[in-house]
C-alpha atoms as a PDB file:
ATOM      1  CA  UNK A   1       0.000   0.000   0.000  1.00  0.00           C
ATOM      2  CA  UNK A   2       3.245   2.469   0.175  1.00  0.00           C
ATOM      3  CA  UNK A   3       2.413   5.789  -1.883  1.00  0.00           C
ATOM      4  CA  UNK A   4      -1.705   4.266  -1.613  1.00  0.00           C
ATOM      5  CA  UNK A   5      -3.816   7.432  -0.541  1.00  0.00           C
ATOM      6  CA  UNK A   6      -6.902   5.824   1.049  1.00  0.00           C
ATOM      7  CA  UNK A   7      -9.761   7.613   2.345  1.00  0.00           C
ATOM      8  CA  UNK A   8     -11.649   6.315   5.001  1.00  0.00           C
ATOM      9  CA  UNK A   9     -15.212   7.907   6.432  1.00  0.00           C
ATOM     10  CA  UNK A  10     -16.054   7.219   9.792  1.00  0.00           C
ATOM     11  CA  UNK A  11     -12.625   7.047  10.999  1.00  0.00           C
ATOM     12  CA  UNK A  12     -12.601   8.009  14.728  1.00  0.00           C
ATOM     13  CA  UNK A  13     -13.631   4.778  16.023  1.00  0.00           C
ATOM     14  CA  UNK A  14     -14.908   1.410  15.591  1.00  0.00           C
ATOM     15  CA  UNK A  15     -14.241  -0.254  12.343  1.00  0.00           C
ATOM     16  CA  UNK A  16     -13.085   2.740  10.276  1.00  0.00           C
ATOM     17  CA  UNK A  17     -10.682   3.397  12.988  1.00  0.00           C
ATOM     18  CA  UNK A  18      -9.518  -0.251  13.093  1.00  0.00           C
ATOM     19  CA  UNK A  19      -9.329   0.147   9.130  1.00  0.00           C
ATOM     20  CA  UNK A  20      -7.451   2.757   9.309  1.00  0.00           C
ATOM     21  CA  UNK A  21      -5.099   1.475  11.266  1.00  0.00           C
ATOM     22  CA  UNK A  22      -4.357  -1.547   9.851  1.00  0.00           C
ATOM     23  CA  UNK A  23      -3.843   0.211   6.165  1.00  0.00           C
ATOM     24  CA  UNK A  24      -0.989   2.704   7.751  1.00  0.00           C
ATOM     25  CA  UNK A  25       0.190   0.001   9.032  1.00  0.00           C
ATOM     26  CA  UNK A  26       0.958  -1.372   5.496  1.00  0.00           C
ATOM     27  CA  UNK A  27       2.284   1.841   4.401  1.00  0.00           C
ATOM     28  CA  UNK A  28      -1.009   3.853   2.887  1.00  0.00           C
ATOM     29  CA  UNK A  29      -1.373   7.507   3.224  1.00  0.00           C
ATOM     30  CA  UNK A  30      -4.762   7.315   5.186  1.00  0.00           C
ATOM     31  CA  UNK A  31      -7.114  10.043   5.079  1.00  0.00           C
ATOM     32  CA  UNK A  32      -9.260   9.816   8.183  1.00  0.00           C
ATOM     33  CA  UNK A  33     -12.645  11.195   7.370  1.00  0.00           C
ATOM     34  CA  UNK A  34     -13.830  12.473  11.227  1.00  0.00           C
ATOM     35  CA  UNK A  35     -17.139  14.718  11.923  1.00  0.00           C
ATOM     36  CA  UNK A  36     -15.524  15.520  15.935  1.00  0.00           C
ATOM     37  CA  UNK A  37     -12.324  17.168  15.455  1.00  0.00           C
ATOM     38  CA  UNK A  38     -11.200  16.519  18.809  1.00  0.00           C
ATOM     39  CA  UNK A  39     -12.314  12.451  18.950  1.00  0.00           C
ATOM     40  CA  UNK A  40     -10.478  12.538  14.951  1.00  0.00           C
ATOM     41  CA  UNK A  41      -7.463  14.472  16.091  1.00  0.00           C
ATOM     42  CA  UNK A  42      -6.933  11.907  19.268  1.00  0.00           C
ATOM     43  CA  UNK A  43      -7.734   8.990  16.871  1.00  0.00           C
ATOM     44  CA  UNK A  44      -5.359  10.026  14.438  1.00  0.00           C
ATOM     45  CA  UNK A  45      -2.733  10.831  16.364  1.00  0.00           C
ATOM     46  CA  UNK A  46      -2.799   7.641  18.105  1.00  0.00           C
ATOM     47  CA  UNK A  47      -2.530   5.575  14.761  1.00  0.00           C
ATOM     48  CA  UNK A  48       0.596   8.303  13.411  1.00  0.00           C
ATOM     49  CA  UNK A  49       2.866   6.900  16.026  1.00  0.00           C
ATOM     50  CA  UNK A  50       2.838   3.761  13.963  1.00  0.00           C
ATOM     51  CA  UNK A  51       2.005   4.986  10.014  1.00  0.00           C
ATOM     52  CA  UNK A  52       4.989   5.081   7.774  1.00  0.00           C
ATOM     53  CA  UNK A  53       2.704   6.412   4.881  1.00  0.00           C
ATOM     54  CA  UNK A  54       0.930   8.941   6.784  1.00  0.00           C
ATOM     55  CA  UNK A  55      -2.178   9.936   8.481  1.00  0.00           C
ATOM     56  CA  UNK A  56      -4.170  13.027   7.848  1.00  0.00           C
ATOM     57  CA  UNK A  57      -7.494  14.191   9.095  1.00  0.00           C
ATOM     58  CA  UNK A  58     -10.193  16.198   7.343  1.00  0.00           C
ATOM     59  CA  UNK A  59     -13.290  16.630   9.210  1.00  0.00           C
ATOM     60  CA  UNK A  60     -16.273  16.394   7.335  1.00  0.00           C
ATOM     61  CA  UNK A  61     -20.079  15.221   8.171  1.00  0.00           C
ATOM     62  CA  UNK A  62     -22.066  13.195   5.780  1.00  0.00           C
ATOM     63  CA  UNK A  63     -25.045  14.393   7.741  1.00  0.00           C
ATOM     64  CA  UNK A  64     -26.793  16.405   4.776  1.00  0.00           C
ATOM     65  CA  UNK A  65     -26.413  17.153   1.367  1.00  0.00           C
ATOM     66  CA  UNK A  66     -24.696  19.925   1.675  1.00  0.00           C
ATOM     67  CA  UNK A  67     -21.876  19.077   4.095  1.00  0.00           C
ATOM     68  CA  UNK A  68     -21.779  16.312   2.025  1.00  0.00           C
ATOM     69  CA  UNK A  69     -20.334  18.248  -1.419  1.00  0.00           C
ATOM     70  CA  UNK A  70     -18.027  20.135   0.887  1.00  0.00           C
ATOM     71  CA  UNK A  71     -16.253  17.194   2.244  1.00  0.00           C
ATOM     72  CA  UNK A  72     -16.249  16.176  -1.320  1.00  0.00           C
ATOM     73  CA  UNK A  73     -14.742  19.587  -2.645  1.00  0.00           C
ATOM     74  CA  UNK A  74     -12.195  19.381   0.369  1.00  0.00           C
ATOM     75  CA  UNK A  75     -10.872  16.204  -0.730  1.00  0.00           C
ATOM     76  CA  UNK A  76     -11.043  16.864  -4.227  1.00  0.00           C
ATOM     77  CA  UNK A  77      -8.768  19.814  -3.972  1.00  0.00           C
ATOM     78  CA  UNK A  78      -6.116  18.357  -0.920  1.00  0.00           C
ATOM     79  CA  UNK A  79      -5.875  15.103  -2.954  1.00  0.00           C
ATOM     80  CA  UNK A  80      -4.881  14.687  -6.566  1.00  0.00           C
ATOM     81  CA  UNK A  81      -5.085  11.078  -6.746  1.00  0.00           C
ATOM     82  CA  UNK A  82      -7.402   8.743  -4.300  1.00  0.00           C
ATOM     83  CA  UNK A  83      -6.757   5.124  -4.748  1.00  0.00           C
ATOM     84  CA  UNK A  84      -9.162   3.723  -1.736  1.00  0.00           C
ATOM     85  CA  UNK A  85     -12.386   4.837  -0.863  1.00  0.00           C
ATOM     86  CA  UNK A  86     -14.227   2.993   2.015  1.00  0.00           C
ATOM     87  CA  UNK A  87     -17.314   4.167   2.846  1.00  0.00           C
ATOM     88  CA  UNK A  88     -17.680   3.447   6.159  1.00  0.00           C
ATOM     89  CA  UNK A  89     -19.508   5.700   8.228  1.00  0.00           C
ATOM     90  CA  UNK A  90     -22.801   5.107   9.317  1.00  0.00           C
ATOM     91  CA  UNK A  91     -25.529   5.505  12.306  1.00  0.00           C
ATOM     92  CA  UNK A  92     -28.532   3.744  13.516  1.00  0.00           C
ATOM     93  CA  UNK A  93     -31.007   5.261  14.949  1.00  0.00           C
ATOM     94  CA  UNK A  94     -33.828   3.892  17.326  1.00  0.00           C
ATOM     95  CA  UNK A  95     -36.611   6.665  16.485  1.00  0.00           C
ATOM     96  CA  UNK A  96     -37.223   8.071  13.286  1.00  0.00           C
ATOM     97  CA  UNK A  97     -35.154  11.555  12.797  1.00  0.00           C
ATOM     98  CA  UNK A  98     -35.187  13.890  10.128  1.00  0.00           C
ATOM     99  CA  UNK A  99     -31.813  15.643   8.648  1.00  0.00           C
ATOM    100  CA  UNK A 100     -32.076  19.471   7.626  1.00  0.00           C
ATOM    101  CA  UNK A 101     -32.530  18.370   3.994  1.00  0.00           C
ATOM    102  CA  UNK A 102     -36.068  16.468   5.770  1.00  0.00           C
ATOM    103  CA  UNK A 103     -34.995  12.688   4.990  1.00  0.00           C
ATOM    104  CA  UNK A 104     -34.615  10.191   7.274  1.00  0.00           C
ATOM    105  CA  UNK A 105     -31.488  10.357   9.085  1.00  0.00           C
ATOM    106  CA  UNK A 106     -30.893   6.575   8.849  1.00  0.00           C
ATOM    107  CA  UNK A 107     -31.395   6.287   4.952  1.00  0.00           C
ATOM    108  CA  UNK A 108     -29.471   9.659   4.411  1.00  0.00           C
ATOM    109  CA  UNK A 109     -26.361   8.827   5.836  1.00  0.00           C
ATOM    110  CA  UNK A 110     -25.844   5.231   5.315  1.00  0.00           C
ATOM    111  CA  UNK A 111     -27.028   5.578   1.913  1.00  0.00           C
ATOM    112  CA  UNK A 112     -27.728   8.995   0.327  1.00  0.00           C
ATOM    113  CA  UNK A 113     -24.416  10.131   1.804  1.00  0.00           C
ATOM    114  CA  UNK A 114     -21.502   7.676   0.529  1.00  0.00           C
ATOM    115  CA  UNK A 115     -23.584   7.791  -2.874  1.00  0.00           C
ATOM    116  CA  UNK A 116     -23.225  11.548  -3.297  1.00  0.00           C
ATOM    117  CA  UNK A 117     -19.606  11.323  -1.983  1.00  0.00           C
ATOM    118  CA  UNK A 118     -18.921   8.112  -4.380  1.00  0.00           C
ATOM    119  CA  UNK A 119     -20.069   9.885  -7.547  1.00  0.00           C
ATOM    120  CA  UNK A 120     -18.866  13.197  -6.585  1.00  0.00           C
ATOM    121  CA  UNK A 121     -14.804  11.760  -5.921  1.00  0.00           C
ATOM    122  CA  UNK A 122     -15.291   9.139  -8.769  1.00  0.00           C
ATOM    123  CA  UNK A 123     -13.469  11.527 -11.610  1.00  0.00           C
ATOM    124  CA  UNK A 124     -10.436  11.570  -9.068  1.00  0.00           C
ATOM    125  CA  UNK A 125     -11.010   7.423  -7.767  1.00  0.00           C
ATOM    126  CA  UNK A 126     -10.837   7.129 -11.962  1.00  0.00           C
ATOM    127  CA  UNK A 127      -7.795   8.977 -12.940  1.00  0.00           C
ATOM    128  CA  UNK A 128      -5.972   7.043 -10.279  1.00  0.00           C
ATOM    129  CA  UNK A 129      -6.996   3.639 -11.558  1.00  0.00           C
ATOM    130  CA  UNK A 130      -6.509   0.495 -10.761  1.00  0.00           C
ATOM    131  CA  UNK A 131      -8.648   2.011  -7.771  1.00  0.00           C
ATOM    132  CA  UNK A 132     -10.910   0.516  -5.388  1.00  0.00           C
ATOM    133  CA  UNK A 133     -14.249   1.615  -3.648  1.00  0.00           C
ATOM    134  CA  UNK A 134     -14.711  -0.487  -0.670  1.00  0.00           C
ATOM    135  CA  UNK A 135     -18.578   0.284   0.631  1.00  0.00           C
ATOM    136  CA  UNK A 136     -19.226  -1.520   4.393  1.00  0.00           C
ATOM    137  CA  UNK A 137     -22.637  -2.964   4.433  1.00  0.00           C
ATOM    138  CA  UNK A 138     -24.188  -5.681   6.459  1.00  0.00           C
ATOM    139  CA  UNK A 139     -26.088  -8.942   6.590  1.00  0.00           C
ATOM    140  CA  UNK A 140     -28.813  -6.959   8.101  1.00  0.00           C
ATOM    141  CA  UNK A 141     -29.997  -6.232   5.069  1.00  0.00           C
ATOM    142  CA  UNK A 142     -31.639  -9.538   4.981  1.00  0.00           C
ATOM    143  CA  UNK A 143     -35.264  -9.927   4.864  1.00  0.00           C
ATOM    144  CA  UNK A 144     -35.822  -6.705   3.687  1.00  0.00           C
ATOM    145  CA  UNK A 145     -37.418  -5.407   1.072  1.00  0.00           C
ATOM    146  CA  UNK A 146     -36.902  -1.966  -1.013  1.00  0.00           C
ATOM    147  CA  UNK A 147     -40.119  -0.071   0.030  1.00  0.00           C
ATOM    148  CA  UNK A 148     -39.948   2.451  -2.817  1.00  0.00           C
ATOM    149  CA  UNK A 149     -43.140   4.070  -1.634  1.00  0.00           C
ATOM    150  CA  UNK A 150     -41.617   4.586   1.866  1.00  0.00           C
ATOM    151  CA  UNK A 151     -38.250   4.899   1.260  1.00  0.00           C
ATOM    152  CA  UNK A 152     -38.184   8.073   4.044  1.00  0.00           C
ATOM    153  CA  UNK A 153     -39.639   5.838   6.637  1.00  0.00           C
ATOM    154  CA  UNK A 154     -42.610   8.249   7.252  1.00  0.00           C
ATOM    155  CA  UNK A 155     -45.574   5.438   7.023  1.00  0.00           C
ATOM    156  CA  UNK A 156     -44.061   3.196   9.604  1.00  0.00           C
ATOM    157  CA  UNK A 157     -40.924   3.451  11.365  1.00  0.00           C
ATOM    158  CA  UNK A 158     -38.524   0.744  13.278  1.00  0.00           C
ATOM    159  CA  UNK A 159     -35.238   1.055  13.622  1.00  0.00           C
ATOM    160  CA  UNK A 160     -33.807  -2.623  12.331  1.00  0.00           C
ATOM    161  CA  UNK A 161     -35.679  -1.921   9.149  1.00  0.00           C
ATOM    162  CA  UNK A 162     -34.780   1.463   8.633  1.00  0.00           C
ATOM    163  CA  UNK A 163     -30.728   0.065   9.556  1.00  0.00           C
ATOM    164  CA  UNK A 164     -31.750  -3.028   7.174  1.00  0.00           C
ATOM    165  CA  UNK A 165     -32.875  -1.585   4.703  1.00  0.00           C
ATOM    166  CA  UNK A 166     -29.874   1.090   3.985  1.00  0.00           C
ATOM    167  CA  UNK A 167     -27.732  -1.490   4.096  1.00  0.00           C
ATOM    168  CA  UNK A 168     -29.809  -3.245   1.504  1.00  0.00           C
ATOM    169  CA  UNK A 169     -28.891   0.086  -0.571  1.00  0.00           C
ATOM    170  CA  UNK A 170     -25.748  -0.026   0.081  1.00  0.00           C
ATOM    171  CA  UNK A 171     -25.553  -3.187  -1.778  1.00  0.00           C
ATOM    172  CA  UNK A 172     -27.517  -2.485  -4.305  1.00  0.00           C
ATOM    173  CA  UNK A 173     -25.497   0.518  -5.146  1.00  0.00           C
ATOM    174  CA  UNK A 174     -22.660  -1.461  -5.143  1.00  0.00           C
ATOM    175  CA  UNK A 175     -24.157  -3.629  -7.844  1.00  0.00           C
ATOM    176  CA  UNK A 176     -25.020  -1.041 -10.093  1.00  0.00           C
ATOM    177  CA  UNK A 177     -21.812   1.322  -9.397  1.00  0.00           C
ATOM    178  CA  UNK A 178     -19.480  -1.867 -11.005  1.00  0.00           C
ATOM    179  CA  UNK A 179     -21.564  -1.747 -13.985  1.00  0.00           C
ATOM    180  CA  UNK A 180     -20.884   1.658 -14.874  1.00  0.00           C
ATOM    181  CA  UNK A 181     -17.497   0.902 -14.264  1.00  0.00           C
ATOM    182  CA  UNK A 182     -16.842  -2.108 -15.752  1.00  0.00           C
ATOM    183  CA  UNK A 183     -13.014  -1.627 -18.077  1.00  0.00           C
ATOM    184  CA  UNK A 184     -12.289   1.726 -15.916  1.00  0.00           C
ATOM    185  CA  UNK A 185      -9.911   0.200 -13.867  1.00  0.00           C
ATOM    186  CA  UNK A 186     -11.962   1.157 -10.914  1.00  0.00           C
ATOM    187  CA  UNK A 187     -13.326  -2.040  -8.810  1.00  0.00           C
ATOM    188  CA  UNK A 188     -16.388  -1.610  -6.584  1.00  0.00           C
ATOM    189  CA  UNK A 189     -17.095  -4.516  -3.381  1.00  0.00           C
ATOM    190  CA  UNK A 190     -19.338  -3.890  -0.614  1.00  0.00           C
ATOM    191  CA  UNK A 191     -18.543  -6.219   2.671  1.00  0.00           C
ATOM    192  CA  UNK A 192     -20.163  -7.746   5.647  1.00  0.00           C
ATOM    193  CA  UNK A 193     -17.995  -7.232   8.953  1.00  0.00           C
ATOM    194  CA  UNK A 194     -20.223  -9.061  11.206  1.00  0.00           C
ATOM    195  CA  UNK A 195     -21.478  -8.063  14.338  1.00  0.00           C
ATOM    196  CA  UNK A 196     -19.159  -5.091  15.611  1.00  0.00           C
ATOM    197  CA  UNK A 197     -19.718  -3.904  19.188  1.00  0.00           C
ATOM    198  CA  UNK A 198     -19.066  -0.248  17.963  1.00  0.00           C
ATOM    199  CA  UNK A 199     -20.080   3.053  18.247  1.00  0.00           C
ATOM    200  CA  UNK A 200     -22.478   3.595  14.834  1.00  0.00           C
ATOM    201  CA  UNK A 201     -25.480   3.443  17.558  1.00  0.00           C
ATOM    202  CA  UNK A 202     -24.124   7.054  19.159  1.00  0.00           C
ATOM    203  CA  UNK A 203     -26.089   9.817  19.292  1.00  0.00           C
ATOM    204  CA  UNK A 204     -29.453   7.624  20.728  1.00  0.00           C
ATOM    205  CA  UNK A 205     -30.980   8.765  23.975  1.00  0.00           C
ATOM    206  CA  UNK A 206     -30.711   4.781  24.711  1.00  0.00           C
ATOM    207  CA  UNK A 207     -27.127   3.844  24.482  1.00  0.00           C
ATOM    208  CA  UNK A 208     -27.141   0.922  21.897  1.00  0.00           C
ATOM    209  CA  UNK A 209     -22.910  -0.511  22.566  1.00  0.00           C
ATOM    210  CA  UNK A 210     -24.031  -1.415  25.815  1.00  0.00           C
ATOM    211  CA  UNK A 211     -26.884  -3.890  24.378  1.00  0.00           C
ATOM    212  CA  UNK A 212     -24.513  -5.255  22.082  1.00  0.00           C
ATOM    213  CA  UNK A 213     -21.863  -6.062  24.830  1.00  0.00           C
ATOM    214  CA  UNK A 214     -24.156  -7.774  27.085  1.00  0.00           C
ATOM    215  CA  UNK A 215     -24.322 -10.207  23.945  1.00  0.00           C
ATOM    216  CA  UNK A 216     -20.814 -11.086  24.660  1.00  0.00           C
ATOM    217  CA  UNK A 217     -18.901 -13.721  22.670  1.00  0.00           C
ATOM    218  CA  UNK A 218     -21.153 -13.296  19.673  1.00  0.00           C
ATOM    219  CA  UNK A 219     -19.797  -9.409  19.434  1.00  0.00           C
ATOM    220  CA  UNK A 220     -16.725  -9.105  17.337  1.00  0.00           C
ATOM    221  CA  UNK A 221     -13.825  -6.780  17.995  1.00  0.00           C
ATOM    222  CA  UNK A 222     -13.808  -3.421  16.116  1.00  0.00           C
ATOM    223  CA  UNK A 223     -10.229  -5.155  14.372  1.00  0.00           C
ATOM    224  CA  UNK A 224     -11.802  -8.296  13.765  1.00  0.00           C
ATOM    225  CA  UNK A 225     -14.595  -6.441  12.020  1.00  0.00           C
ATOM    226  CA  UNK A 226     -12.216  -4.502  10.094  1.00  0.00           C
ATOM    227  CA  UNK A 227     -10.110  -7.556   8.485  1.00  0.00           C
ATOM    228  CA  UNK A 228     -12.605  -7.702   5.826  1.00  0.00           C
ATOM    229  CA  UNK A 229     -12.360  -3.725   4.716  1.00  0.00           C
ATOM    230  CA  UNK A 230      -8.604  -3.879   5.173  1.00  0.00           C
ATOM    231  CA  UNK A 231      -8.972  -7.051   2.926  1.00  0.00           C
ATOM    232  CA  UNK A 232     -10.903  -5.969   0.277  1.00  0.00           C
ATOM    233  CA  UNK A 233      -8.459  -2.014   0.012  1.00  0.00           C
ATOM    234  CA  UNK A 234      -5.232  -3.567   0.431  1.00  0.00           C
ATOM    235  CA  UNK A 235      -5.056  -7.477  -1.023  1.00  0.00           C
ATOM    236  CA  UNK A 236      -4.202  -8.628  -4.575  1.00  0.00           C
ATOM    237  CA  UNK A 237      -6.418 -11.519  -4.547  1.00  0.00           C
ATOM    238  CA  UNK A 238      -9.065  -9.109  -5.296  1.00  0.00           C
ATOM    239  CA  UNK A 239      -7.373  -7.317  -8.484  1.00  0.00           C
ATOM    240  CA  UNK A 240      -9.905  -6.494 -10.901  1.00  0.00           C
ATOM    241  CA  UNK A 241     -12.746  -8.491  -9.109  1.00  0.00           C
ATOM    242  CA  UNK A 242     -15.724  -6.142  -8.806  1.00  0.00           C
ATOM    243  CA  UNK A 243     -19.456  -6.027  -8.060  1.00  0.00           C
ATOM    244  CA  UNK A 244     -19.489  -8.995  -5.095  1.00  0.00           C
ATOM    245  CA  UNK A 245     -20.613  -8.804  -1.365  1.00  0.00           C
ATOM    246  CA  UNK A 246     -17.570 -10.325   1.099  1.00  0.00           C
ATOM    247  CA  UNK A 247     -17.996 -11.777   4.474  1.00  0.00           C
ATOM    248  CA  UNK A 248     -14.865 -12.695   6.310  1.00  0.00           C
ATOM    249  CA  UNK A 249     -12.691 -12.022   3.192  1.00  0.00           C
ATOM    250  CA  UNK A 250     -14.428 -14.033   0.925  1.00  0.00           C
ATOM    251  CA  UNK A 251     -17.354 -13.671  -1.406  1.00  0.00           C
ATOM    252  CA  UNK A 252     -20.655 -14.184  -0.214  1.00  0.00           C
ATOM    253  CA  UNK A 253     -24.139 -14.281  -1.938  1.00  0.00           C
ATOM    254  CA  UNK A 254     -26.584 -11.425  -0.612  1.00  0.00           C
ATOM    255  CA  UNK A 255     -29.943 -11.671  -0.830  1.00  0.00           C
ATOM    256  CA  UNK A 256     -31.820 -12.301  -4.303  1.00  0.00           C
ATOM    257  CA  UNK A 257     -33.719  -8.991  -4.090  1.00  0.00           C
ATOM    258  CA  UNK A 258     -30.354  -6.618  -3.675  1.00  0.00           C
ATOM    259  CA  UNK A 259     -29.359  -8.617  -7.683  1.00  0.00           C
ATOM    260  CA  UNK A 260     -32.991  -7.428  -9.303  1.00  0.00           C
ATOM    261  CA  UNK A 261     -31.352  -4.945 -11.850  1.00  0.00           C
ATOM    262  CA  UNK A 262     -34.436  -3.015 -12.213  1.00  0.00           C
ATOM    263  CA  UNK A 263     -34.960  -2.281  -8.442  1.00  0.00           C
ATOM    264  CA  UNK A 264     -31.186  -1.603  -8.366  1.00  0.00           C
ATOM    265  CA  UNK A 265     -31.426   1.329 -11.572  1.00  0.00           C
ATOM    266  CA  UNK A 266     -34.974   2.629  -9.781  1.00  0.00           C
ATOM    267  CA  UNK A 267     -32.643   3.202  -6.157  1.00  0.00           C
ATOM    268  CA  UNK A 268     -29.851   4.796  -8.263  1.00  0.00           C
ATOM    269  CA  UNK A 269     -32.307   7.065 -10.900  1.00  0.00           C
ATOM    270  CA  UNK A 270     -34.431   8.049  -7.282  1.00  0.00           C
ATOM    271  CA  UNK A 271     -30.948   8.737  -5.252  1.00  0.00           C
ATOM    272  CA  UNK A 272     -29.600  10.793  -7.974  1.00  0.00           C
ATOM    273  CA  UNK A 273     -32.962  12.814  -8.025  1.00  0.00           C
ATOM    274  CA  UNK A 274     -32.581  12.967  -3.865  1.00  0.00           C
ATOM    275  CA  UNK A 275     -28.918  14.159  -3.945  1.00  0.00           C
ATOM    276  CA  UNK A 276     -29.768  16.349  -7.051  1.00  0.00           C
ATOM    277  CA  UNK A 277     -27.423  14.365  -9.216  1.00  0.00           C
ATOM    278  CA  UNK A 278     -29.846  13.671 -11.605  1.00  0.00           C
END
């Protein structure tokens, strides 16, 4: 990964921070996407004492649209060439809460969020091919469906859907992102890390880490969570292998909705329209 710049949302803690990590470690210049600048500056400065490549911070917050193309237009400008992109960042949130653009906090950052950011870096993540878009997702999305006619949550809310069903996106978007980039050089993979006692549940009036800890030896480690991620940026097993959904470093099916091409192009026509892409 020496001379690899690889930026990483979500990056103060949990699995981005873990992913982070680990690709310094191997000699990437890792861009540590933070929305705290003091928990980012800590976190970064704590992974520098072992980097050889590098670590920089750029706060940024995926929480609207607008933050969203600034981040975008920060990194666009400080870096010439991005060969990694892991979209990692995330929440989950146990009541229904709107963002300042008015969508549902859960759908706009998991998904609206690295979408925007994707498209907006992907003239840079193309002119440094072979490049790789690594987008975390999760095996929650199964048994969901894509309620297009609900896809703000404003019918019926519950927070496992809402989570389930962004990651669902997240796949989907993954799918349909390698087709438009199929012979660019540019591979796309979204990834399962298992279940992560993390912080991505923050920012609830009901702490969710603690629930997840009481569950004990069927929690994973933030680094054992992030072996996948690290996997799928760093190894060249994966060269040129786009469009699949990993689990513990190897490829996994997803559920037979997230392959329906049609429902995948709706989600991307609808999220362009959203994110005013379109």
């Amino acid at each position: 990964m020496q001379d690899k710049v690889v930026v990483i949302t979500g990056a103060n803690s949990g699995i981005g921070k873990e992913t982070a990590r680990g690709l310094a470690q191997k000699g990437a210049r890792v861009v540590m996407v933070c929305r705290n600048p003091e928990k980012g500056a800590r976190a970064a400065e704590e992974i520098r004492k072992d980097a050889p490549g590098g670590v920089d911070l750029v706060v940024g917050d995926l929480g609207t649209l607008g933050s969203t193309r600034d981040l975008a237009k920060i990194l666009i400008d400080s870096y010439p060439k991005i060969d990694v992109l892991v979209n990692n960042a995330g929440v989950y949130r146990l009541r229904r809460t709107p963002t300042a653009d008015g969508f549902e906090e859960t759908f706009a950052v998991n998904h609206l969020a690295p979408f925007l950011l994707t498209n907006l870096l992907l003239d840079t993540v193309r002119a440094s091919a072979p490049s790789r878009i690594v987008v975390v997702a999760s095996d929650a999305h199964r048994g969901m469906r894509m309620e297009f006619d609900d896809l703000q949550s404003e019918q019926r809310y519950k927070a496992q859907t809402a989570y389930g069903r962004s990651k669902m996106a997240n796949i989907m978007f993954t799918y349909a992102l390698a087709r438009r980039l199929e012979g660019t050089g540019v591979t796309v993979n979204a990834l399962h890390p298992g279940f992560v006692a993390s912080n991505f549940g923050s920012g609830n009036k009901v702490p969710v880490k603690p629930v997840m800890m009481i569950l004990g030896l069927f929690v994973l480690s933030p680094k054992q969570g992030a072996e996948t991620p690290i996997y799928l940026a760093s190894s060249p097993d994966v060269d040129g292998v786009s469009g699949k959904y990993f689990y513990k470093s190897r490829p996994k099916e997803s559920t037979e909705p997230t392959y329906d091409v049609a429902a995948q192009e709706r989600l991307w026509m609808i999220s362009e329209q959203l994110t005013g892409l379109a």
